[in-house]
Protein backbone atom coordinates (compact mmCIF):
# COMPACT_ATOMS: atom_id res chain seq x y z
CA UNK A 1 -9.68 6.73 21.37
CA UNK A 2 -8.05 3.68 19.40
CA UNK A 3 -6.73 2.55 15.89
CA UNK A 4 -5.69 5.48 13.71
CA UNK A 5 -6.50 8.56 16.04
CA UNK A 6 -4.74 6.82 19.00
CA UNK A 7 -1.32 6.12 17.04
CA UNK A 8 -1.70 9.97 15.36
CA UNK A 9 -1.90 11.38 19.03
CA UNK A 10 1.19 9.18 20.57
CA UNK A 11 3.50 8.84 17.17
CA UNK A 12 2.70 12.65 15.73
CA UNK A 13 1.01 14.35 18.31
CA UNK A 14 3.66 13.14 20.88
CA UNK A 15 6.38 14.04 18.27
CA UNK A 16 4.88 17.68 17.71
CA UNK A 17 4.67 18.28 21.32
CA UNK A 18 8.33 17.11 22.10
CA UNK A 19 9.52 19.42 19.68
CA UNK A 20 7.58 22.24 20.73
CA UNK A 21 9.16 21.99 23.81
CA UNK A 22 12.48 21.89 22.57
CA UNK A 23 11.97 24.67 20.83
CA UNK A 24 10.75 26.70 23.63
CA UNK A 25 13.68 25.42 25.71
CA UNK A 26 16.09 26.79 23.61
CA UNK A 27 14.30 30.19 22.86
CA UNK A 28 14.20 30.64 26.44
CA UNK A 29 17.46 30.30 26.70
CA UNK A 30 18.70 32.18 23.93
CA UNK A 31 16.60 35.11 24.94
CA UNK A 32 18.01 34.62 28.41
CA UNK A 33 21.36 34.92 26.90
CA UNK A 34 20.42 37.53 24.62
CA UNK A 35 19.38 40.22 27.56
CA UNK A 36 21.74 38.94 30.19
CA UNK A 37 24.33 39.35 27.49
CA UNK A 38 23.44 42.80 26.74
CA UNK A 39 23.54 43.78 30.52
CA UNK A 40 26.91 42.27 30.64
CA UNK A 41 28.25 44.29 27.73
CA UNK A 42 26.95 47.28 29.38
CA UNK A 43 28.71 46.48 32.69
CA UNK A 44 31.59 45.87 30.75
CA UNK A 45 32.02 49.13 28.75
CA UNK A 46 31.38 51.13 32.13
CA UNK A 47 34.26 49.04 33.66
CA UNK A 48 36.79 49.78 31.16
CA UNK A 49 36.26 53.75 31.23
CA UNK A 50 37.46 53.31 34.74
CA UNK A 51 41.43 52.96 33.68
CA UNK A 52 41.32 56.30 31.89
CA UNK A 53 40.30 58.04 35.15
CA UNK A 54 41.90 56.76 37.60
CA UNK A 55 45.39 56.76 35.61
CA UNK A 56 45.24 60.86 35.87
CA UNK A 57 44.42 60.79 39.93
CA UNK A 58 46.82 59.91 42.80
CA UNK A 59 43.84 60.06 45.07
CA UNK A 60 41.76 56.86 44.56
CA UNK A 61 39.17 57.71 47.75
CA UNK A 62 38.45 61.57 46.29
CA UNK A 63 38.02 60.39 42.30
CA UNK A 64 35.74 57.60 43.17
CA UNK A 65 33.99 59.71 45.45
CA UNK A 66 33.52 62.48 42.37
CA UNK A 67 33.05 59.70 39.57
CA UNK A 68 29.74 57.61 41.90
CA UNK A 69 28.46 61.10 41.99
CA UNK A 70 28.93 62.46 38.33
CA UNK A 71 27.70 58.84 37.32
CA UNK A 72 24.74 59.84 34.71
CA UNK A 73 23.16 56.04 35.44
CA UNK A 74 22.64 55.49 38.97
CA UNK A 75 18.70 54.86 38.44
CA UNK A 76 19.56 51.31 36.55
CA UNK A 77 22.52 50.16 38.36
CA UNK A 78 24.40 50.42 41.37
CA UNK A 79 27.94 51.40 42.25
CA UNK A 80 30.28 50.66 44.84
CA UNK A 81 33.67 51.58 45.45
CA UNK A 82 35.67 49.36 47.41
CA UNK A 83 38.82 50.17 49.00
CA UNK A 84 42.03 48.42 49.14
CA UNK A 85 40.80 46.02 52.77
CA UNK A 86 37.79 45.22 50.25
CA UNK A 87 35.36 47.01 52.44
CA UNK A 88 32.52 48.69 50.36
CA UNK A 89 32.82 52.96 51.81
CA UNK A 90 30.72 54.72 48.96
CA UNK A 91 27.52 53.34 47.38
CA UNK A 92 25.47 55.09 44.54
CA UNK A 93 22.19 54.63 46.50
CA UNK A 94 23.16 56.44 49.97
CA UNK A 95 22.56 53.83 52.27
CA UNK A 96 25.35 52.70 54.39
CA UNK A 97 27.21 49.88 52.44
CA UNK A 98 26.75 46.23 53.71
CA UNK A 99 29.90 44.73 54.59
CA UNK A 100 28.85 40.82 54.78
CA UNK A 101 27.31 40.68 51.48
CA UNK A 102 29.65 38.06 49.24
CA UNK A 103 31.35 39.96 46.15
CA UNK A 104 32.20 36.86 43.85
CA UNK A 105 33.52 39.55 41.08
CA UNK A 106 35.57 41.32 43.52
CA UNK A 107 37.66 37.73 44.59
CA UNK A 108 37.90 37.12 40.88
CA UNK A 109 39.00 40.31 40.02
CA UNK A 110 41.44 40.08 42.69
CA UNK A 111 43.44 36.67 40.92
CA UNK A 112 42.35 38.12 37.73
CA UNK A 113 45.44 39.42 35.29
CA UNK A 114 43.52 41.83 33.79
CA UNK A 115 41.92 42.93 37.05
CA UNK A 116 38.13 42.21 36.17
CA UNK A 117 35.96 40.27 37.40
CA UNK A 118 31.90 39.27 36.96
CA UNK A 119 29.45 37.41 38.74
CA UNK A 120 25.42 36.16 37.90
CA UNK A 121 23.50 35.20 40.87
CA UNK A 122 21.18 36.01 43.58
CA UNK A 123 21.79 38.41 46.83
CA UNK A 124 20.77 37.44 50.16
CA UNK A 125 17.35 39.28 49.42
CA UNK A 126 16.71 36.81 46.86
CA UNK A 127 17.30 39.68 44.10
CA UNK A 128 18.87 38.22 40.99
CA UNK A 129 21.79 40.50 39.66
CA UNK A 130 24.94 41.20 37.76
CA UNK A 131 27.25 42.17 39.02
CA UNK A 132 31.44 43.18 37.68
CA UNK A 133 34.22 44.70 39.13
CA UNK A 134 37.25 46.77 38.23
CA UNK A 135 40.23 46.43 40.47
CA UNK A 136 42.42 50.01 40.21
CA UNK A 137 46.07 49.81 40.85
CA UNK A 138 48.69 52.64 41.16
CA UNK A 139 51.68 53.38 39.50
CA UNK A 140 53.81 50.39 41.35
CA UNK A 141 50.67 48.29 40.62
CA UNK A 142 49.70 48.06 43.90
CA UNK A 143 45.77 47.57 44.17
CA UNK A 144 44.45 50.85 45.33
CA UNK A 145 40.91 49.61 45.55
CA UNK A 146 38.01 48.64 42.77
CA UNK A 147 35.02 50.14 41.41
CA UNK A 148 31.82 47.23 41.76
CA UNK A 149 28.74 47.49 39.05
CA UNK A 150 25.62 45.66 40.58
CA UNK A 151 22.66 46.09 37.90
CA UNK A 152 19.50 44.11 38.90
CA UNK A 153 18.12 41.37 36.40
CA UNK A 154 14.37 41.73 37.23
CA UNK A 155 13.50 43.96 34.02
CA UNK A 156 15.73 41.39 32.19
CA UNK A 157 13.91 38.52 33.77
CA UNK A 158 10.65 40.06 33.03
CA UNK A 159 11.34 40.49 29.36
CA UNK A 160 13.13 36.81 29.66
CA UNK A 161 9.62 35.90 30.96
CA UNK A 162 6.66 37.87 28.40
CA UNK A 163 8.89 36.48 25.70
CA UNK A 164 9.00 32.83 27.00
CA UNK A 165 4.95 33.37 27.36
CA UNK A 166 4.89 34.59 24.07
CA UNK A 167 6.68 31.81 22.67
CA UNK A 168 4.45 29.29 24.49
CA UNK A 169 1.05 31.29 23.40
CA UNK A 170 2.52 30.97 19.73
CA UNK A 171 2.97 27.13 20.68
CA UNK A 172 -0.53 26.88 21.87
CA UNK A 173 -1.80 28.29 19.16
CA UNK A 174 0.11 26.45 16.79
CA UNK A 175 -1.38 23.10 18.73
CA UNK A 176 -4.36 24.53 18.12
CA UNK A 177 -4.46 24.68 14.65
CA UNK A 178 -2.30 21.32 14.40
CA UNK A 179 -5.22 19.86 16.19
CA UNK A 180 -8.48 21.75 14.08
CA UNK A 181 -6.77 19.97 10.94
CA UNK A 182 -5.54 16.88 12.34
CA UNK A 183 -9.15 16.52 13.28
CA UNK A 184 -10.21 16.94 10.11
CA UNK A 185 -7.38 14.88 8.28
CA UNK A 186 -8.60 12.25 10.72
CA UNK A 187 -12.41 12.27 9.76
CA UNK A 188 -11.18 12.21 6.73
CA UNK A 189 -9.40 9.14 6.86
CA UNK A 190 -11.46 7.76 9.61
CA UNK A 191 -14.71 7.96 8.65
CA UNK A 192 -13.97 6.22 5.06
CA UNK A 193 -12.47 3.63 6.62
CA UNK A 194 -15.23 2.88 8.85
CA UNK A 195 -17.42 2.98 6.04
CA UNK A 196 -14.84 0.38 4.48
CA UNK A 197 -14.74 -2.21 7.29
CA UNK A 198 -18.62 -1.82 7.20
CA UNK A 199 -19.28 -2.91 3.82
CA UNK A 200 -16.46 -5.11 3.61
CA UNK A 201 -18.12 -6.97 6.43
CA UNK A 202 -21.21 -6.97 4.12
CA UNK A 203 -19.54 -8.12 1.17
CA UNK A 204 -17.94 -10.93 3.54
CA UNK A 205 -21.26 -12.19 4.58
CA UNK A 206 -22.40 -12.58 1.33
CA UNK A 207 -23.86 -9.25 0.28
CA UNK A 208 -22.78 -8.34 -3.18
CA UNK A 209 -24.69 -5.64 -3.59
CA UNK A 210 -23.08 -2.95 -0.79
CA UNK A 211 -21.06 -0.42 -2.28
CA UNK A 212 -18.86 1.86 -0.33
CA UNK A 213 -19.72 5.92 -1.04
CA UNK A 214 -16.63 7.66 -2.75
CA UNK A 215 -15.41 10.47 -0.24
CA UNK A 216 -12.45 11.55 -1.68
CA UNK A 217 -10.29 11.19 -5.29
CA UNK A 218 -7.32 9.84 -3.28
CA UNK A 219 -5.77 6.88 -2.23
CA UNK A 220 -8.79 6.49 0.12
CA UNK A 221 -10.78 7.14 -2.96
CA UNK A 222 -8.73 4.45 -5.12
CA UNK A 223 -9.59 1.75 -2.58
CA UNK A 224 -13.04 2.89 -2.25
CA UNK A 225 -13.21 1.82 -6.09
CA UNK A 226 -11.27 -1.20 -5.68
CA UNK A 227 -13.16 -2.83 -3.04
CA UNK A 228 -16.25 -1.81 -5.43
CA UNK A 229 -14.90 -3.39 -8.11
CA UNK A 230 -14.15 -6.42 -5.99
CA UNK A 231 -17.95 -6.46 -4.46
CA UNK A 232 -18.97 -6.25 -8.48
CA UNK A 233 -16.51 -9.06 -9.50
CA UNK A 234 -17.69 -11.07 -6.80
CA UNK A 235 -21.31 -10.85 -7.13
CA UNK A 236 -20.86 -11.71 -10.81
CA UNK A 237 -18.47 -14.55 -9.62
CA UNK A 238 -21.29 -15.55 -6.94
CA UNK A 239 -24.01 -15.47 -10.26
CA UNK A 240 -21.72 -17.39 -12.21
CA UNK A 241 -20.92 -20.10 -9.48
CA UNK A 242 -24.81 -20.24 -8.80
CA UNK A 243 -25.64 -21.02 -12.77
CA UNK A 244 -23.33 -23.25 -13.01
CA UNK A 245 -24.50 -25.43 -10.12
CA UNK A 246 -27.85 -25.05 -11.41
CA UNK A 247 -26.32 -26.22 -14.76
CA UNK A 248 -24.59 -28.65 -13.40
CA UNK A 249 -27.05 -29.92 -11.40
CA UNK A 250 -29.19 -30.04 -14.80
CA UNK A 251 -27.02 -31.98 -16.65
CA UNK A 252 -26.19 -34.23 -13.85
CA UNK A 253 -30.06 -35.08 -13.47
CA UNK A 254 -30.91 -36.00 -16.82
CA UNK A 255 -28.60 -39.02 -17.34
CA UNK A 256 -29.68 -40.52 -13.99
CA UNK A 257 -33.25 -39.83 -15.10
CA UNK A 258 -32.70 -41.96 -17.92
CA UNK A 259 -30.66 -44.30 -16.27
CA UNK A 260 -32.89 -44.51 -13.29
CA UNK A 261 -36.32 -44.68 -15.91
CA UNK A 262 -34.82 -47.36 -17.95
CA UNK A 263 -33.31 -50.00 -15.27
CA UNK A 264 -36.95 -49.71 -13.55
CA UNK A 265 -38.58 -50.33 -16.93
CA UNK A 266 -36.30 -53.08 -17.58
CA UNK A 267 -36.95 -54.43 -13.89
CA UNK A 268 -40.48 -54.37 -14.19
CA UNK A 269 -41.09 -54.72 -18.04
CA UNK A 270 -38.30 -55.68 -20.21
CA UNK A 271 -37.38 -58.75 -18.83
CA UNK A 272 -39.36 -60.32 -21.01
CA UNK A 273 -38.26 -58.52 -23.96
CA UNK A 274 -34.83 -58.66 -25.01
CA UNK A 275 -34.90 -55.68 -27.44
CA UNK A 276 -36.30 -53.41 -24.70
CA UNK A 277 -33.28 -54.31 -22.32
CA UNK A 278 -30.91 -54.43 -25.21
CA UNK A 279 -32.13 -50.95 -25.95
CA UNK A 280 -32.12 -49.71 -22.26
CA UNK A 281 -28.84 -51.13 -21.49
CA UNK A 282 -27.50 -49.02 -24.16
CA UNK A 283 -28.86 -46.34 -23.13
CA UNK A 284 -27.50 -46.70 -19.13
CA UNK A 285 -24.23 -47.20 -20.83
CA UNK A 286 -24.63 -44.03 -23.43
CA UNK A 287 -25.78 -42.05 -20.14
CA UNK A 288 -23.26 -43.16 -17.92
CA UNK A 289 -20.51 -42.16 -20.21
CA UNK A 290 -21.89 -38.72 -20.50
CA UNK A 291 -22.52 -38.74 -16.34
CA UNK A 292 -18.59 -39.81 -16.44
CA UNK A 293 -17.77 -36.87 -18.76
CA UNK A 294 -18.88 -34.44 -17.14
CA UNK A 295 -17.76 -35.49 -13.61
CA UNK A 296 -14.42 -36.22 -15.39
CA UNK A 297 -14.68 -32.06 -16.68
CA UNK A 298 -15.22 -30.73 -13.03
CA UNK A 299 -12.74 -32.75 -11.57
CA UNK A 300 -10.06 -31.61 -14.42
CA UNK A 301 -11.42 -27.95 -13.25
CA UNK A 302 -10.67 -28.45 -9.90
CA UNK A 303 -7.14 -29.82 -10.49
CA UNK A 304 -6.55 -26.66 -12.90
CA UNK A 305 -8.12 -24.22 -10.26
CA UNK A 306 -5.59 -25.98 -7.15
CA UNK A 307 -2.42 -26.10 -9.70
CA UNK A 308 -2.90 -30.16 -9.48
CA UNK A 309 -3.42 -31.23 -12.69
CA UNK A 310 -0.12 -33.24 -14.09
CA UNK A 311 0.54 -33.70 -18.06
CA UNK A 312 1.87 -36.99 -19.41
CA UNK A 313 4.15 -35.13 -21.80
CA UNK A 314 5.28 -37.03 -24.51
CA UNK A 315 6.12 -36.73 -28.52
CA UNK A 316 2.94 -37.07 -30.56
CA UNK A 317 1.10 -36.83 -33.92
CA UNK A 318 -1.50 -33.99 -33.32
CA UNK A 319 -3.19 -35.43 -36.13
CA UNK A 320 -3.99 -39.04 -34.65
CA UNK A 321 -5.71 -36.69 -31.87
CA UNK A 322 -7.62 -34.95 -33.98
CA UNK A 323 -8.83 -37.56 -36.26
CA UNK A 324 -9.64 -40.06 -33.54
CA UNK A 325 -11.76 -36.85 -32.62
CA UNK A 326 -13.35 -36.07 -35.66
CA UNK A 327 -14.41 -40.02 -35.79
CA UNK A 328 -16.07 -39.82 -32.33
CA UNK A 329 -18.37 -37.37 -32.94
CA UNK A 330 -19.38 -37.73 -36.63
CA UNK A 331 -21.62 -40.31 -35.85
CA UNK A 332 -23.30 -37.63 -33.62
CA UNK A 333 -23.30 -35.27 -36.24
CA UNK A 334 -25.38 -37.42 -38.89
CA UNK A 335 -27.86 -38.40 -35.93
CA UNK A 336 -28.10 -34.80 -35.69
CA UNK A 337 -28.14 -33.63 -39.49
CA UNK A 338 -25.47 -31.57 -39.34
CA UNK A 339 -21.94 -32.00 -41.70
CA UNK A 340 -18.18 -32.38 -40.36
CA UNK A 341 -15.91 -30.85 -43.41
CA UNK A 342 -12.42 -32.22 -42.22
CA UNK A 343 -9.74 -31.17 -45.14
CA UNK A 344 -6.61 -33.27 -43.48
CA UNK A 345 -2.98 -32.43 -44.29
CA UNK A 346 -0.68 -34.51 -45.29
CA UNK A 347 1.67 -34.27 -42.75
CA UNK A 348 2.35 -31.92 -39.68
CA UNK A 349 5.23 -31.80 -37.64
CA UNK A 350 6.01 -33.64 -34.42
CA UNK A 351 4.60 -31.40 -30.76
CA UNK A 352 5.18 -32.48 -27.07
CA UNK A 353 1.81 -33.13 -25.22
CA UNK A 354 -0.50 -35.02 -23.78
CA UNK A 355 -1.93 -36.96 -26.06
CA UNK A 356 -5.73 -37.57 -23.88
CA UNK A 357 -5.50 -33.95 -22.62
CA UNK A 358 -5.45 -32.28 -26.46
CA UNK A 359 -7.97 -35.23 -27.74
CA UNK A 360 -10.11 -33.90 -24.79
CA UNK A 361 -9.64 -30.15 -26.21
CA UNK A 362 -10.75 -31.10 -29.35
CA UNK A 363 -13.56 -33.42 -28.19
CA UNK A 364 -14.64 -30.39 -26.19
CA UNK A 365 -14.45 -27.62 -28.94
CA UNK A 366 -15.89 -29.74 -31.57
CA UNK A 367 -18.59 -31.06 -29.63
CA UNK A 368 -19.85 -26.64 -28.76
CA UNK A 369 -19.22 -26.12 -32.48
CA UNK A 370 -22.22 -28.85 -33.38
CA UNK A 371 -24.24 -27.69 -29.96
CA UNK A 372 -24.68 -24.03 -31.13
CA UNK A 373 -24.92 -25.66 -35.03
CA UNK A 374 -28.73 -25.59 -36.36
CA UNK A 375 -29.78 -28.64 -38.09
CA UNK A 376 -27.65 -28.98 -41.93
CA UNK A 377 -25.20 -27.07 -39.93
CA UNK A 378 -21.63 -27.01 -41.27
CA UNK A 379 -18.38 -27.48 -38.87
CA UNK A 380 -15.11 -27.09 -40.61
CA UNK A 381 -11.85 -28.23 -39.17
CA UNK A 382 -8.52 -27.25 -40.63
CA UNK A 383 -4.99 -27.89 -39.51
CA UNK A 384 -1.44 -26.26 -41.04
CA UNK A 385 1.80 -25.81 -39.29
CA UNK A 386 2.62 -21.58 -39.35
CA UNK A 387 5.87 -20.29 -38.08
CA UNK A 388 6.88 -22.82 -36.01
CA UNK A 389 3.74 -23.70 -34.34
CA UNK A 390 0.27 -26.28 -35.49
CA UNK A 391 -2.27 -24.18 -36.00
CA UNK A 392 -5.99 -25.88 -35.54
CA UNK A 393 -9.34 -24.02 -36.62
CA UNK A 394 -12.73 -25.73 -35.80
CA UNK A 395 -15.04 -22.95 -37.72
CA UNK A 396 -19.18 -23.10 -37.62
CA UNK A 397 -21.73 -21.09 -39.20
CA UNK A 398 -23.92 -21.45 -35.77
CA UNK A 399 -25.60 -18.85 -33.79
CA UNK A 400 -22.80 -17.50 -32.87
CA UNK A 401 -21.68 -15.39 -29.61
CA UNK A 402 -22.63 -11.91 -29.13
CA UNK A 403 -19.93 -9.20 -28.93
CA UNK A 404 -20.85 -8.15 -25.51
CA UNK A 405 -19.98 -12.19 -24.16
CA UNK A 406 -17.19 -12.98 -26.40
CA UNK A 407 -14.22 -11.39 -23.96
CA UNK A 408 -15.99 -13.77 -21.23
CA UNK A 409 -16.40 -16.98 -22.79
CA UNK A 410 -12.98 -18.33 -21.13
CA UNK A 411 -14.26 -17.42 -17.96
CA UNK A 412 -14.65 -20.23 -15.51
CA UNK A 413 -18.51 -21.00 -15.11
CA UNK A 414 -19.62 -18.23 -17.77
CA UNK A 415 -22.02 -19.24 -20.25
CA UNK A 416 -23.37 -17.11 -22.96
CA UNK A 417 -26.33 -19.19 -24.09
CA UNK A 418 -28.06 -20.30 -20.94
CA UNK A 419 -30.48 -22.56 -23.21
CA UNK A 420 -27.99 -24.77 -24.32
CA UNK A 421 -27.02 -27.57 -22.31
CA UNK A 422 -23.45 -27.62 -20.67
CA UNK A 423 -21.78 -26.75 -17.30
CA UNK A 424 -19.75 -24.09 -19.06
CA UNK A 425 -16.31 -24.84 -18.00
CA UNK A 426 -15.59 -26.55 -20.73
CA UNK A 427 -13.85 -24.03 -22.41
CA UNK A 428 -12.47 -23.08 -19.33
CA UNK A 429 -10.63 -26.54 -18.71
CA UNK A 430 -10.02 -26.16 -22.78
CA UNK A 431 -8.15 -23.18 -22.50
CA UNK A 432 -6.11 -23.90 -19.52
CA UNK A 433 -4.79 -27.50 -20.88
CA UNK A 434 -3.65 -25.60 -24.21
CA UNK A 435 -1.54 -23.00 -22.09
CA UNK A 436 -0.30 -25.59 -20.11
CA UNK A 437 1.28 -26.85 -23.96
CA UNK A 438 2.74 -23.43 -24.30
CA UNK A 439 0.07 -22.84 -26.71
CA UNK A 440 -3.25 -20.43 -27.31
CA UNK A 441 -6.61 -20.85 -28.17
CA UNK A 442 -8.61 -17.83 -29.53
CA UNK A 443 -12.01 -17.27 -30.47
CA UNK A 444 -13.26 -15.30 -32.98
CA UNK A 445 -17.16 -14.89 -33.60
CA UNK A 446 -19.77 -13.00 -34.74
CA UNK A 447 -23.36 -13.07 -33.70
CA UNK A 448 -25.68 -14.87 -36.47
CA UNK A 449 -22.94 -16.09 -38.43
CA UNK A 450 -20.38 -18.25 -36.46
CA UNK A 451 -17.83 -18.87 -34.36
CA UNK A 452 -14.10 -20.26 -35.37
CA UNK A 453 -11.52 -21.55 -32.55
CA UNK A 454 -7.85 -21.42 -33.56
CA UNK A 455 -5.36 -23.40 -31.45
CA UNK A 456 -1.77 -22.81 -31.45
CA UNK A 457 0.63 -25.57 -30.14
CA UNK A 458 4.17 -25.08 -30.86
CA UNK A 459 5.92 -27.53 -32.99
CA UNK A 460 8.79 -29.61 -31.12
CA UNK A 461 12.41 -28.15 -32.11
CA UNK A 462 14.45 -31.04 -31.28
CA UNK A 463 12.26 -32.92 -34.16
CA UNK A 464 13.62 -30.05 -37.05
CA UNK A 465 16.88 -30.63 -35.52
CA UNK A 466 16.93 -34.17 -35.97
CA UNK A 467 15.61 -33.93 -39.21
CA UNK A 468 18.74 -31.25 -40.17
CA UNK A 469 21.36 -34.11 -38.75
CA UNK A 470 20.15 -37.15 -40.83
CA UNK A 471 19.88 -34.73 -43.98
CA UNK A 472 23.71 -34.08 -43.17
CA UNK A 473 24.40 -37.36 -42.78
């Protein structure tokens, strides 16, 4: 017996069991008090007809003599008269009176004021009884003698006792039933629980697939679900974290493929040709740039996943981001036959940022928008400032992302188009620098027509402010 059923049995069990005893205790005793109390009352209403006889008789001896034997209940007690030495001469039973038996009540009643006294104990037989006495005085209140009521408490303590048993059966059986359900509370609790630590040992060692078996539509029941739920997150998690090693892996191995194919040719062959090496050395350097990108995107993910990664705020032109962005990757776009539509603004208010963080943003969006673009593909980039904030939109009329992947896109390592090349935590890293500018970045697409990004950066206030002072001035 441990864990659950072992703290039950010492904190409730124990409890239950304490109480139970405490509450036979003082049943006992009030049942006790209850007989022994009516015995006394009886005792005590025989005792007081006693001064309305003896007041009409001069002869103490002669009207106890004649009341012992007119008494209608000498089968349930005894009675002894007592005369003025305090030596017992008449008993109701007919056996000569013993002398050296102690008469507590009659040395009470002696001191007493009201001349009664009562006593609870055991004879010299070992016979518990009750036991009160009546001193009678005459006229000049001078103690004539006293009348002595001994009623035996067996029948009382036998009732006392078939109670007290009855009590304790009533406790036994209530520990009975306490136990049949606690049993069963216990299973209930126990047995899920066991089933929980089971799979959750599963799930620890890697197995995404166990699922716990719903018992209940409880708590027990809620946590079943949740560490379901958990097992189902993290398998996906595990899938994800497995494609995007493979992916990463992918990309990683094609630029030192070319790399690696192109410094052997040139070691081997292109010495003696200088376009070959001009050509391969560009091509090491094109490769190695992309090889530094995408290290560069997994190390900005792990800063974002430990809470590491540190912004050089400062006050910018969003615009000089975004057209130094634009610029980069239009030559790609013509080597690609596909079209960069860039409608600038005039002029946009002032925001606080990192300046190589939100050029990396758009770099990054941009760059998907002409991936999932089919050749004479269109990308159109917009910017305006709306209430208070720069709003960006980088549309395409690509492929598009199904309805079912859209709310996942965000998602570290989740990639909706496993053909395309990419690590896909791109948008991941994306989305985390633009919250880390106070600012959001949506996506809205639809499957065979396109997909358009809108990013949100707040506009800086103290700029507006400034602006307000020298128009006062």
């Amino acid at each position: 017996m441990k864990g659950i059923t072992k703290r039950w049995v010492i904190n409730t069990f124990g409890v239950i069991l304490i109480i139970l005893f405490i509450v036979i205790v003082v049943f006992a005793i009030v049942v006790q008090g209850f007989y022994y109390n009516n015995v006394y009352q009886i005792l005590n209403g025989r005792s007081t007809e006693l001064v309305n006889i003896f007041n009409t008789s001069s002869d103490f001896t002669e009207t106890a003599r004649d009341y012992v034997e007119n008494f209608p209940d000498k089968e349930y007690m005894e009675i002894m008269v007592i005369n003025s030495s305090g030596n017992v001469i008449i008993t109701s039973t007919g056996f000569a009176p013993d002398n050296n038996q102690k008469m507590p009540d009659y040395d009470l009643a002696l001191k007493d004021k009201e001349n009664f006294g009562d006593w609870h104990g055991s004879l010299s037989s070992g016979e518990n009884v009750m036991a009160v006495t009546r001193v009678i005085s005459d006229k000049n209140n001078i103690p004539s003698g006293a009348i002595r009521y001994v009623v035996s408490l067996e029948e009382a303590d036998r009732k006392i006792f078939i109670s007290i048993c009855m009590m304790c059966l009533v406790g036994l059986i209530t520990l009975f039933f306490i136990c049949v359900s606690s049993t069963y509370f216990l299973r209930s609790i126990v047995k899920p629980v066991q089933e929980i630590s089971a799979t959750a040992k599963k799930i620890a060692q890697g197995d995404f697939n166990a699922r716990i078996n719903k018992f209940y539509d409880d708590e027990i029941g809620d946590l079943c679900d949740t560490i379901n739920y958990m097992a189902g997150e993290l398998g996906t998690a595990d899938k994800l974290k497995n494609d995007f090693i493979s992916s990463v892996s992918h990309e990683l191995r094609t630029p030192l493929t070319a790399i690696k194919g192109w410094a052997e040719t040139m070691q081997f062959d292109g010495c003696r040709d200088r376009k070959t090496v001009e050509k391969g050395i560009s091509i090491i350097v094109k490769e190695a740039e992309r090889l530094n990108g995408i290290v560069e995107e997994v190390l900005d993910f792990s800063r974002i996943q430990q809470d590491r990664m540190v912004l050089i705020m400062d006050k910018l032109d969003i615009l000089a981001e975004l057209d130094e962005s634009v610029y980069m990757l239009r030559e790609r776009a013509n080597t690609e036959n596909k079209h960069i539509v860039y409608d600038e603004p005039e002029i946009i208010p002032i925001v606080l940022g990192d300046r190589n963080r939100l050029r990396q943003v758009f770099i990054n969006i941009i760059d998907n928008a002409l991936k999932y673009s089919d050749a004479d593909g269109v990308v159109t980039i917009n910017a305006d400032e709306i209430d208070k904030k720069v709003v960006i939109t980088i549309a395409d009329n690509g492929c598009g992302i199904p309805a079912e992947h859209l709310p996942k896109v965000k998602q570290k390592f989740y990639k909706a188009n496993q053909t395309v090349r990419g690590s896909g935590i791109g948008l991941a890293v994306a989305d985390e620098i633009v919250k880390l500018h106070k600012g959001t970045l949506d996506i809205d697409s639809t499957e065979g027509v396109g997909t358009t990004v809108t990013i949100k950066i707040p506009v800086l206030e103290e700029e507006k402010t400034d602006e307000t002072n020298e128009s006062g001035e």
